[in-house]
PDB file of N, CA and C in Angstrom:
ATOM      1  N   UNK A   1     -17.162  -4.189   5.850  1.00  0.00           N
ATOM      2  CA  UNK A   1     -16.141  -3.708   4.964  1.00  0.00           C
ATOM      3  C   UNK A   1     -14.827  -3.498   5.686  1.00  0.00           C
ATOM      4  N   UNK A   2     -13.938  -3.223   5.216  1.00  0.00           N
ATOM      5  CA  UNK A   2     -12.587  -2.780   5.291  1.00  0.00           C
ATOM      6  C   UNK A   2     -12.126  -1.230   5.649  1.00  0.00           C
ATOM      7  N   UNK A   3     -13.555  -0.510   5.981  1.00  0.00           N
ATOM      8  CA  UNK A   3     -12.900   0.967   6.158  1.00  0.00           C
ATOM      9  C   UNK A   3     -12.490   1.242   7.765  1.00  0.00           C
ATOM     10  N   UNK A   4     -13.024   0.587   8.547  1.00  0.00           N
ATOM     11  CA  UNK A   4     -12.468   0.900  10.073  1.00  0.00           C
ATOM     12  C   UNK A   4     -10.958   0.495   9.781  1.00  0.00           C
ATOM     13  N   UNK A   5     -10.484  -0.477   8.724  1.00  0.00           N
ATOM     14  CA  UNK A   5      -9.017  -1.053   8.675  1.00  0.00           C
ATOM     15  C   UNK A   5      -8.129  -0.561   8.068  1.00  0.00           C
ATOM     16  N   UNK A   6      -8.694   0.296   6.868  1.00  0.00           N
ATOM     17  CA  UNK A   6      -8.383   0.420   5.941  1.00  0.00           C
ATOM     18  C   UNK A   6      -8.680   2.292   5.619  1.00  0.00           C
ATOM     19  N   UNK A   7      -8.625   2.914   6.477  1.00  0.00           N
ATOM     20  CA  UNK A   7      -9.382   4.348   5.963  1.00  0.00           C
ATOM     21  C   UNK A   7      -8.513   5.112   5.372  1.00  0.00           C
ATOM     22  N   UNK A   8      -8.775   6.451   4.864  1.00  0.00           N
ATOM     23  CA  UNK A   8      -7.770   7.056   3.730  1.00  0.00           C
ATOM     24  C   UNK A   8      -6.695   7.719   4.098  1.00  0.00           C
ATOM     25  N   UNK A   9      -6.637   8.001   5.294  1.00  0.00           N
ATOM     26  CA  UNK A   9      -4.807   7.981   6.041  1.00  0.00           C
ATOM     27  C   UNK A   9      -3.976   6.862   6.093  1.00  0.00           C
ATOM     28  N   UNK A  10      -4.930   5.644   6.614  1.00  0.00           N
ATOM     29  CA  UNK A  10      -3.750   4.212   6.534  1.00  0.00           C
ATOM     30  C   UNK A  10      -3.245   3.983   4.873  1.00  0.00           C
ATOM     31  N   UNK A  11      -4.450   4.193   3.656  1.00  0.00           N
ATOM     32  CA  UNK A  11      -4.109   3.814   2.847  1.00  0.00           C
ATOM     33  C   UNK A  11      -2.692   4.796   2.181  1.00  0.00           C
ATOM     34  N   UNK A  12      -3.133   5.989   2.099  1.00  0.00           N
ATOM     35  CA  UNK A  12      -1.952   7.114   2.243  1.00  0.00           C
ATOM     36  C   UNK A  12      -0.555   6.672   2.602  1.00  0.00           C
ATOM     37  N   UNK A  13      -0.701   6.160   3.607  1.00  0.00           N
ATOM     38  CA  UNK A  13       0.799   5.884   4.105  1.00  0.00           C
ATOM     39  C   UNK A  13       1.330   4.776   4.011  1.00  0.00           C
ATOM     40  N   UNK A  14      -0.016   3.435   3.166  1.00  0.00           N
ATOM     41  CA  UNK A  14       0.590   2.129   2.875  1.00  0.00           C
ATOM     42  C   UNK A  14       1.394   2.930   1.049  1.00  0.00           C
ATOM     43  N   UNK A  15       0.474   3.693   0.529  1.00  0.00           N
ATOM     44  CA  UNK A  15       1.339   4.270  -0.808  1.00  0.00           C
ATOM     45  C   UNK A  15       2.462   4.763  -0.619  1.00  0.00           C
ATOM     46  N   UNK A  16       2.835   5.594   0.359  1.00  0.00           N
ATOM     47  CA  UNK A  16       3.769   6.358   0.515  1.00  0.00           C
ATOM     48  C   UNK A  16       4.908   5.210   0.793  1.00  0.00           C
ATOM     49  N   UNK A  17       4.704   4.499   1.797  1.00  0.00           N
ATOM     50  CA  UNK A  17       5.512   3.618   2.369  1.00  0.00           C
ATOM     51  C   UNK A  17       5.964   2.271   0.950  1.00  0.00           C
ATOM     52  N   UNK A  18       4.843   1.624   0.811  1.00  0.00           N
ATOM     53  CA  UNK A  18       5.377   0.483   0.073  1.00  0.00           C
ATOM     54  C   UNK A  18       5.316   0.517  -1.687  1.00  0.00           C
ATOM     55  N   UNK A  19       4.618   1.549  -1.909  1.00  0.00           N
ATOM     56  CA  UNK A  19       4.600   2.003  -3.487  1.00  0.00           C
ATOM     57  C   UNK A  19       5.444   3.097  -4.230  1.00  0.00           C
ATOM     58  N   UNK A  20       5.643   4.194  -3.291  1.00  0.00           N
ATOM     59  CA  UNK A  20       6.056   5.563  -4.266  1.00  0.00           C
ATOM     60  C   UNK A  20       7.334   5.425  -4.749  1.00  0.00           C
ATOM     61  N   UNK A  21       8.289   5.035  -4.120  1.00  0.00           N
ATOM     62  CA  UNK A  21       9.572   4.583  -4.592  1.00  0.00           C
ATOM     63  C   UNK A  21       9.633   3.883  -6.191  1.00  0.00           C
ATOM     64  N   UNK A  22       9.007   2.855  -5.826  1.00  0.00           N
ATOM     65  CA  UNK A  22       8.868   2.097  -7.532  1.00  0.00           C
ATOM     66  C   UNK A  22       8.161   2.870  -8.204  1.00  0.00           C
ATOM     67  N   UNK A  23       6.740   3.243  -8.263  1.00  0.00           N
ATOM     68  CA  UNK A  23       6.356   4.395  -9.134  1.00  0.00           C
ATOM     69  C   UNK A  23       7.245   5.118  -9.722  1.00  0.00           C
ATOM     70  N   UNK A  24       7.804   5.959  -8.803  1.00  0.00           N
ATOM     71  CA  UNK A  24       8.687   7.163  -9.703  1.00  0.00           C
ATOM     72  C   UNK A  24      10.042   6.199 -10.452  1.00  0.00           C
ATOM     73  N   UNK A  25      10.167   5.114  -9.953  1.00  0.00           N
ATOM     74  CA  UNK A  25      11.560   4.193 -10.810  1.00  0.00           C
ATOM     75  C   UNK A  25      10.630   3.472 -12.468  1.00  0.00           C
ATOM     76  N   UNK A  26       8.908   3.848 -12.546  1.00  0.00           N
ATOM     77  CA  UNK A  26       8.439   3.318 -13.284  1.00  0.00           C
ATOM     78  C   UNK A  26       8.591   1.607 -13.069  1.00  0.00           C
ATOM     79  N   UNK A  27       8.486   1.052 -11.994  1.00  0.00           N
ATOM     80  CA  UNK A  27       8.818  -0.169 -11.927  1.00  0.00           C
ATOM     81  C   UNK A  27       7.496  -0.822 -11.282  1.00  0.00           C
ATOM     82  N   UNK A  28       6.308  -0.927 -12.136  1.00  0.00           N
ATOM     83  CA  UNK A  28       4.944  -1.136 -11.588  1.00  0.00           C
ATOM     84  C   UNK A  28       4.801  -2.392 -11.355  1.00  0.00           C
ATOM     85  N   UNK A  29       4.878  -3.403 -11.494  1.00  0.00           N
ATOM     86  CA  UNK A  29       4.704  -4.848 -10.355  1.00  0.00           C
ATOM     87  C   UNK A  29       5.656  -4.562  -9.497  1.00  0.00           C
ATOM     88  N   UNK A  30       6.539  -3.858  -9.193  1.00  0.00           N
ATOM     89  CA  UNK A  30       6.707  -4.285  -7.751  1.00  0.00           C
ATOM     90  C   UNK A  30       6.210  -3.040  -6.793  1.00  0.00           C
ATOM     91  N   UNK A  31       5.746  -1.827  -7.418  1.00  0.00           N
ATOM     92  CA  UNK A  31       4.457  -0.765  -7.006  1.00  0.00           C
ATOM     93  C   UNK A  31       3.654  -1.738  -6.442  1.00  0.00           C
ATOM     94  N   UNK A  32       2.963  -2.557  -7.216  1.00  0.00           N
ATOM     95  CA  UNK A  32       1.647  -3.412  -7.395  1.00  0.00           C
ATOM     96  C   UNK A  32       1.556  -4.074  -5.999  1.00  0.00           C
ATOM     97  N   UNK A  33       3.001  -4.686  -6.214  1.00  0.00           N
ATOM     98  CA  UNK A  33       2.942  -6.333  -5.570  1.00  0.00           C
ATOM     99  C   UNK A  33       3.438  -5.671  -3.841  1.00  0.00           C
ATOM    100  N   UNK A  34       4.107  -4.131  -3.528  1.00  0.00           N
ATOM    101  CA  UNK A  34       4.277  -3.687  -2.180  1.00  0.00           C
ATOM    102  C   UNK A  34       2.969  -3.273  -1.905  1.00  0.00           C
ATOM    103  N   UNK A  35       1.787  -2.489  -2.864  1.00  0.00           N
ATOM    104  CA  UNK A  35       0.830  -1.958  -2.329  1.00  0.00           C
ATOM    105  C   UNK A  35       0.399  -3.195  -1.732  1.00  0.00           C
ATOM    106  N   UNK A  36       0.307  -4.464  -2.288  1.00  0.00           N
ATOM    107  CA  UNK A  36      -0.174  -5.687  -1.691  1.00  0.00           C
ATOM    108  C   UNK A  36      -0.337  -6.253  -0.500  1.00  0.00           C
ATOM    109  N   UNK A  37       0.855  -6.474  -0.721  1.00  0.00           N
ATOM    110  CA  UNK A  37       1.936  -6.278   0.348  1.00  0.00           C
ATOM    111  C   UNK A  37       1.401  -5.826   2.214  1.00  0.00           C
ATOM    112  N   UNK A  38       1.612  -4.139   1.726  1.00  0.00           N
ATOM    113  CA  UNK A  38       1.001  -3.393   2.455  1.00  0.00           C
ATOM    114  C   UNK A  38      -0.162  -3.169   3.197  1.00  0.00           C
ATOM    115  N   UNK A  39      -1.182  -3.382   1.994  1.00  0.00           N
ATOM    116  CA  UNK A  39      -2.474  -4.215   2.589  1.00  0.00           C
ATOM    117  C   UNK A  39      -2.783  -5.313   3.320  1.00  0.00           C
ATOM    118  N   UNK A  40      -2.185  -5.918   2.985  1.00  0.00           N
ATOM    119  CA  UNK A  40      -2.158  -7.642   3.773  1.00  0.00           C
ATOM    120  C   UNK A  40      -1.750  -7.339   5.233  1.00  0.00           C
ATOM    121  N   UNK A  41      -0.681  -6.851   5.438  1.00  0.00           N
ATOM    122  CA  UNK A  41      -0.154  -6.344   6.778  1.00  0.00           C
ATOM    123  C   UNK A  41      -0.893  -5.561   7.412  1.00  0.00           C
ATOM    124  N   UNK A  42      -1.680  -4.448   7.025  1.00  0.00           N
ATOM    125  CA  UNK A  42      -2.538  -3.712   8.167  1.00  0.00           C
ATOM    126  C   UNK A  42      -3.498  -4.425   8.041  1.00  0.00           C
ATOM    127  N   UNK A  43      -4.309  -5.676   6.824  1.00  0.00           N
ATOM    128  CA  UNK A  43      -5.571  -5.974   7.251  1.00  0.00           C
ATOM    129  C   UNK A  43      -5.548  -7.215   8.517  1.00  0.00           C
ATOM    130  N   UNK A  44      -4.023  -7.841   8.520  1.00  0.00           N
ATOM    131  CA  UNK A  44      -4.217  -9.026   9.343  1.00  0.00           C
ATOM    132  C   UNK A  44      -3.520  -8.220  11.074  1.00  0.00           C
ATOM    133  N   UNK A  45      -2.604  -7.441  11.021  1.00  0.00           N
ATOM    134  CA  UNK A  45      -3.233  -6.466  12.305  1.00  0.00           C
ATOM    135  C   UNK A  45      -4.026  -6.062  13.183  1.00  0.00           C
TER     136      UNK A  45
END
C-alpha cells in the first residue's frame, strides 16, 4: 500500500498545501485536480 508514502501528516499537508485555498474560493476541480496533483508528487518521491 501507500501508507509508508502517504501517512496522515503527509496527506494533511498535501490538503493544506494544494487544496484549501480553492475549497474556501468554492472552486472544486481545481481543489480536486491540486489534491492530485499533490499526490502524484510525494508518491513518485
Amino acid at each position: 500500500g501507500l501508507e509508508g508514502d502517504l501517512n496522515d501528516a503527509k496527506v494533511g499537508r498535501i490538503i493544506d498545501e494544494y487544496m484549501m485555498s480553492s475549497l474556501k474560493e468554492s472552486k472544486w476541480y481545481n481543489a480536486l485536480d491540486g489534491g492530485v496533483n499533490g499526490l502524484e508528487r510525494n508518491v513518485r518521491n
